[in-house]
Protein backbone atom coordinates (compact mmCIF):
# COMPACT_ATOMS: atom_id res chain seq x y z
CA UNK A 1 15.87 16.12 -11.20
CA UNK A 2 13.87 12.71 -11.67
CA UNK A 3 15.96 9.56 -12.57
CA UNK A 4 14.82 7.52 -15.27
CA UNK A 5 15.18 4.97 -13.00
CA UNK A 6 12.81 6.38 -11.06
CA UNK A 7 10.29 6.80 -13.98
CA UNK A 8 11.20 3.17 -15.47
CA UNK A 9 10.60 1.82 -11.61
CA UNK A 10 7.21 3.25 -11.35
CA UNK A 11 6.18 1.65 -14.72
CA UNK A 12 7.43 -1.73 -14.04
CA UNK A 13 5.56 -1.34 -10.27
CA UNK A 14 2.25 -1.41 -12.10
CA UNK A 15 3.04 -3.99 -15.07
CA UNK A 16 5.64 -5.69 -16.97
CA UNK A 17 6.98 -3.65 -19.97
CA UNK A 18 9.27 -4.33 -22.80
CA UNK A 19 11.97 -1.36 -23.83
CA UNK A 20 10.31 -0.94 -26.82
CA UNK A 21 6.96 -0.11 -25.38
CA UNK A 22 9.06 1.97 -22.75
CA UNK A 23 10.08 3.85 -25.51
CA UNK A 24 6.50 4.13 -27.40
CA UNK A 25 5.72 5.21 -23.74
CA UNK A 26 8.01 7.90 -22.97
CA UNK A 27 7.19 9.30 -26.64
CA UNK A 28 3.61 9.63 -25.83
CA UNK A 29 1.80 9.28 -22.67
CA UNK A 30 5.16 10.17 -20.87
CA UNK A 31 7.08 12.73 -22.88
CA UNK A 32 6.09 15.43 -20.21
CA UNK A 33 7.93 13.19 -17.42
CA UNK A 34 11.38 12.65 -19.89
CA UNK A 35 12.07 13.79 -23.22
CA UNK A 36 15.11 12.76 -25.64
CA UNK A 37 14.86 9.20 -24.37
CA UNK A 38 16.61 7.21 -27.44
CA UNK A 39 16.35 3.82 -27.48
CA UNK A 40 19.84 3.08 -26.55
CA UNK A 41 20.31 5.26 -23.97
CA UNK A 42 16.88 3.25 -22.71
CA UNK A 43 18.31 0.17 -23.42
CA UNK A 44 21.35 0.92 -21.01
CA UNK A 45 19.48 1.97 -18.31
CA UNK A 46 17.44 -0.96 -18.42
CA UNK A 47 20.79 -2.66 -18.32
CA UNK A 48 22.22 -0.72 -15.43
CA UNK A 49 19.26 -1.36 -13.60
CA UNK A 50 18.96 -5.57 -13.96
CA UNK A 51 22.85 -5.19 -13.01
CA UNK A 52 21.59 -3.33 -9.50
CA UNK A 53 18.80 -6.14 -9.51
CA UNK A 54 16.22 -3.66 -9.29
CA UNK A 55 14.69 -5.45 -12.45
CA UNK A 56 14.73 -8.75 -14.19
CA UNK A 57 13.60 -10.15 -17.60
CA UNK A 58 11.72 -12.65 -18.96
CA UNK A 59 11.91 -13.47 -22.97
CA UNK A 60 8.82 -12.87 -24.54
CA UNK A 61 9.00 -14.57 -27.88
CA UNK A 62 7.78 -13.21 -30.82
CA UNK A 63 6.44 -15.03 -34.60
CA UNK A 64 8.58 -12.99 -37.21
CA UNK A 65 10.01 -10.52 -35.43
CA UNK A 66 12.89 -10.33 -32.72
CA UNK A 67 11.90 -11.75 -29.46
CA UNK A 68 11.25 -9.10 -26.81
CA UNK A 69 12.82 -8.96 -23.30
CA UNK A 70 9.90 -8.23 -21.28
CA UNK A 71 11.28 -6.63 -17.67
CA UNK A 72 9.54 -7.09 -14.30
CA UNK A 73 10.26 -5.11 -10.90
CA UNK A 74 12.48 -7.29 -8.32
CA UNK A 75 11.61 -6.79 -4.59
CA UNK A 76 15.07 -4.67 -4.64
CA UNK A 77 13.50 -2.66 -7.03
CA UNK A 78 10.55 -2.42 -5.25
CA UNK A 79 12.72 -1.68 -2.13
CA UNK A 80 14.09 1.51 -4.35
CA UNK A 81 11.18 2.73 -5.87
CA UNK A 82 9.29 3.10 -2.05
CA UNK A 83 12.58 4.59 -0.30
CA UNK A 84 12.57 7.46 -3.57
CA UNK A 85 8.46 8.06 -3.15
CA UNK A 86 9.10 8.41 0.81
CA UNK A 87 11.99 10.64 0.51
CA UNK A 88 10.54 14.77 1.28
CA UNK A 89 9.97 16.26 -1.62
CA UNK A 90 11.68 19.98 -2.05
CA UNK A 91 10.25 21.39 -4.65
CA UNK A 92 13.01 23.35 -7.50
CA UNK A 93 13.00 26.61 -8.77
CA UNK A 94 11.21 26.03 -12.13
CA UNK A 95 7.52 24.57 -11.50
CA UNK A 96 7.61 23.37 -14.68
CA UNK A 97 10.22 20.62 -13.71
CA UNK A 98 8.77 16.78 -14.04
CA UNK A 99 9.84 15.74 -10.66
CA UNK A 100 6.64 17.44 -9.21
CA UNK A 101 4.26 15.54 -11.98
CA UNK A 102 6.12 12.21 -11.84
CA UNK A 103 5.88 12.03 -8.06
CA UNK A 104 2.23 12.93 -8.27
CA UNK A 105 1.69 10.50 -11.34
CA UNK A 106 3.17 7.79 -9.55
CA UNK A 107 1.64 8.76 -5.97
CA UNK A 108 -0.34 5.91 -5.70
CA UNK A 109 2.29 4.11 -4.19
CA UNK A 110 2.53 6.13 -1.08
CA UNK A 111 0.03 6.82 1.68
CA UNK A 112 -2.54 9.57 1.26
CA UNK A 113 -0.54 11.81 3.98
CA UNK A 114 2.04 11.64 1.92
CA UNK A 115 0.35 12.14 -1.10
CA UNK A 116 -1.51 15.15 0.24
CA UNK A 117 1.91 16.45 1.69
CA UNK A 118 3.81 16.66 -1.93
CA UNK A 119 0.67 18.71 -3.18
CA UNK A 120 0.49 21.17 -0.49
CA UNK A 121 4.26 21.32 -0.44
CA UNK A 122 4.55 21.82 -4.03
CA UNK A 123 1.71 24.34 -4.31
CA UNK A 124 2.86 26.19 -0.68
CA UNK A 125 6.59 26.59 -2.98
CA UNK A 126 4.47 28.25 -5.83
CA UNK A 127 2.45 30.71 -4.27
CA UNK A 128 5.58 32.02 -1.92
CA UNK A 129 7.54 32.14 -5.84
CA UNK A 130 4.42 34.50 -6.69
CA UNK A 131 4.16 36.52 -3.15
CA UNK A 132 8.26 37.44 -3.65
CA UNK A 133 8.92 38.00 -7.42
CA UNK A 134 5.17 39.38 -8.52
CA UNK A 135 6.34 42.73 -7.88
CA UNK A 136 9.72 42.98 -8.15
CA UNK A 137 11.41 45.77 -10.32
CA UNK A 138 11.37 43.89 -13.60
CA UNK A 139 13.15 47.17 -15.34
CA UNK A 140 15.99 46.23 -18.11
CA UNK A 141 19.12 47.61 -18.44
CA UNK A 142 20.99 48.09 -21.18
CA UNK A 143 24.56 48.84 -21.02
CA UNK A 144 26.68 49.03 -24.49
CA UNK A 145 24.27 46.37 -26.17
CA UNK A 146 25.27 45.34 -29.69
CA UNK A 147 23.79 47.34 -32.80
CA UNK A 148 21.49 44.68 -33.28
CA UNK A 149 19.33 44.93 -30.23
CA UNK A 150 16.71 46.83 -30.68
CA UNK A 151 16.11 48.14 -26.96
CA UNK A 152 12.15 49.00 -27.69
CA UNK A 153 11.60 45.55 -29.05
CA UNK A 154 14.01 43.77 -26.33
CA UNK A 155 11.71 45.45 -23.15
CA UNK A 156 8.58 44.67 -24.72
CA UNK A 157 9.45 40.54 -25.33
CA UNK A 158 10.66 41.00 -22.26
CA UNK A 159 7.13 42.43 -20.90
CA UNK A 160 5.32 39.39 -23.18
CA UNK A 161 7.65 36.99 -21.55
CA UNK A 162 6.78 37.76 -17.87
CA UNK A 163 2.89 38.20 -18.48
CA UNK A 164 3.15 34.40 -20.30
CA UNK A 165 4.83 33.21 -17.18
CA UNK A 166 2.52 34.34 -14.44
CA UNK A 167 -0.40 33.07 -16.86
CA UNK A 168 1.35 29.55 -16.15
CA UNK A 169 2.63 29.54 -12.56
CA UNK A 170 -1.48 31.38 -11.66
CA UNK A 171 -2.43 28.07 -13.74
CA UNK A 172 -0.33 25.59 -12.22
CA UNK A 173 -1.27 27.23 -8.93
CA UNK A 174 -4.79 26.82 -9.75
CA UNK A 175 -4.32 23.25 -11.13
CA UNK A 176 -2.67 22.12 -7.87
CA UNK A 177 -5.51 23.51 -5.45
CA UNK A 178 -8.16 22.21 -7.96
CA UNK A 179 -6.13 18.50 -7.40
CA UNK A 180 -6.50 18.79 -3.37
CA UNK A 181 -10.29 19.40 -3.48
CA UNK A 182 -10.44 16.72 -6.45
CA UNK A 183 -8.54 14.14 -3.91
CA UNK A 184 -10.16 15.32 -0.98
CA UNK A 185 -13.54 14.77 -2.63
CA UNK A 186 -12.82 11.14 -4.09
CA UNK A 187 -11.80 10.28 -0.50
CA UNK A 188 -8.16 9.51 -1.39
CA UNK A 189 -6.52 12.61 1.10
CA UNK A 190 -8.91 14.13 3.98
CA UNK A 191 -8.58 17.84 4.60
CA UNK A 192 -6.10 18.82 7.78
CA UNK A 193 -8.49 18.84 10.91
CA UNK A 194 -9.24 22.40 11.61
C-alpha cells in the first residue's frame, strides 16, 4: 500500500504546499490516490515527516486569517522520494489499488525505462489475473444458509458482481495498453527493440 508520505513527497517534489491545500488536494484532484485524509491525521504526518527532515517549512503569513506553514521538500526528502520511485514495483491483487496510479501519476520523476517498466509490469499482472480466474468454476454453494438468503437472488448478484468486474479489469487492461502507445507516441518511452 502507498504511504502518504509517499503521496505528500511527490507533491512537495513539484511545488511548495501548505496542509490546508494538501487537504483541498487529497479531497479533489487526489481522492483516488488516498481517501479519509482528515486534517489532523495530515497535520501529523506532515509533522512526522519535518521530524525525519524529509520536509521543512517556511511561514507564509496571512492578512486576517492564521498564517500558513507552507512545506518544501529537503534533499533527504528528495533522497526518499527517488529510492521509493526506483524500488520494483509488484503489482497487488486488487488492480484497483492506488499504488499502481500514484506511481504512474508521479512517474515523471523516474527514467522512461522505468516508467515504461511499471506499465508493462502492471498491465503483464492484469492480463495473467484474467488468463487464470476468467474461467474458473464460479458455482456457489450453499450449505445451511440463514432463512434470509434467498439462494436465487444470492447466485444472480453474484453473476452481476463478476460480469461488473471483468467490465473493469478488460477496462483497466485496455486503459493501460492505450497509456504505452500514448507514451510511446509522445516520445516519453520507446517501444522494446524487436
Amino acid at each position: 500500500m502507498v504511504k502518504l508520505e509517499h503521496i505528500l513527497l511527490g507533491l512537495f517534489a513539484q511545488r511548495p504546499w501548505s496542509g490546508y491545500d494538501v487537504k483541498k488536494w487529497l479531497s479533489e484532484d487526489g481522492k483516488f490516490f488516498r481517501s479519509n485524509a482528515d486534517q489532523s491525521q495530515i497535520y501529523r504526518v506532515l509533522a512526522r515527516m519535518e521530524a525525519s527532515r524529509w520536509i521543512t517549512h517556511t511561514v507564509d503569513p496571512r492578512e486576517k486569517r492564521p498564517d500558513a506553514k507552507v512545506y518544501l521538500v529537503t534533499e533527504r526528502g528528495r533522497s526518499e522520494l527517488l529510492a521509493w520511485a526506483r524500488t520494483p514495483y509488484t503489482p497487488v491483487a486488487r488492480f484497483q489499488d492506488p499504488d499502481f496510479l500514484v506511481r504512474f501519476f508521479f512517474g515523471g520523476i523516474v527514467d522512461a525505462e522505468a516508467l515504461r517498466t511499471l506499465v508493462e509490469t502492471e498491465l503483464a499482472a492484469r492480463k495473467d489475473q484474467v488468463a487464470r480466474f476468467r474461467g474458473r468454476d464460479r458455482t456457489q454453494h450453499f450449505a445451511s444458509p440463514i432463512p434470509e438468503v434467498d439462494i436465487r437472488r444470492a447466485r444472480l448478484l453474484e453473476e452481476l458482481t463478476h460480469i461488473r468486474g471483468m467490465a473493469e479489469i478488460d477496462s483497466w487492461i485496455a486503459w493501460l495498453e492505450e497509456m504505452l502507445v500514448s507514451l510511446d507516441a509522445a516520445g516519453v518511452t520507446s517501444p522494446p527493440s524487436p
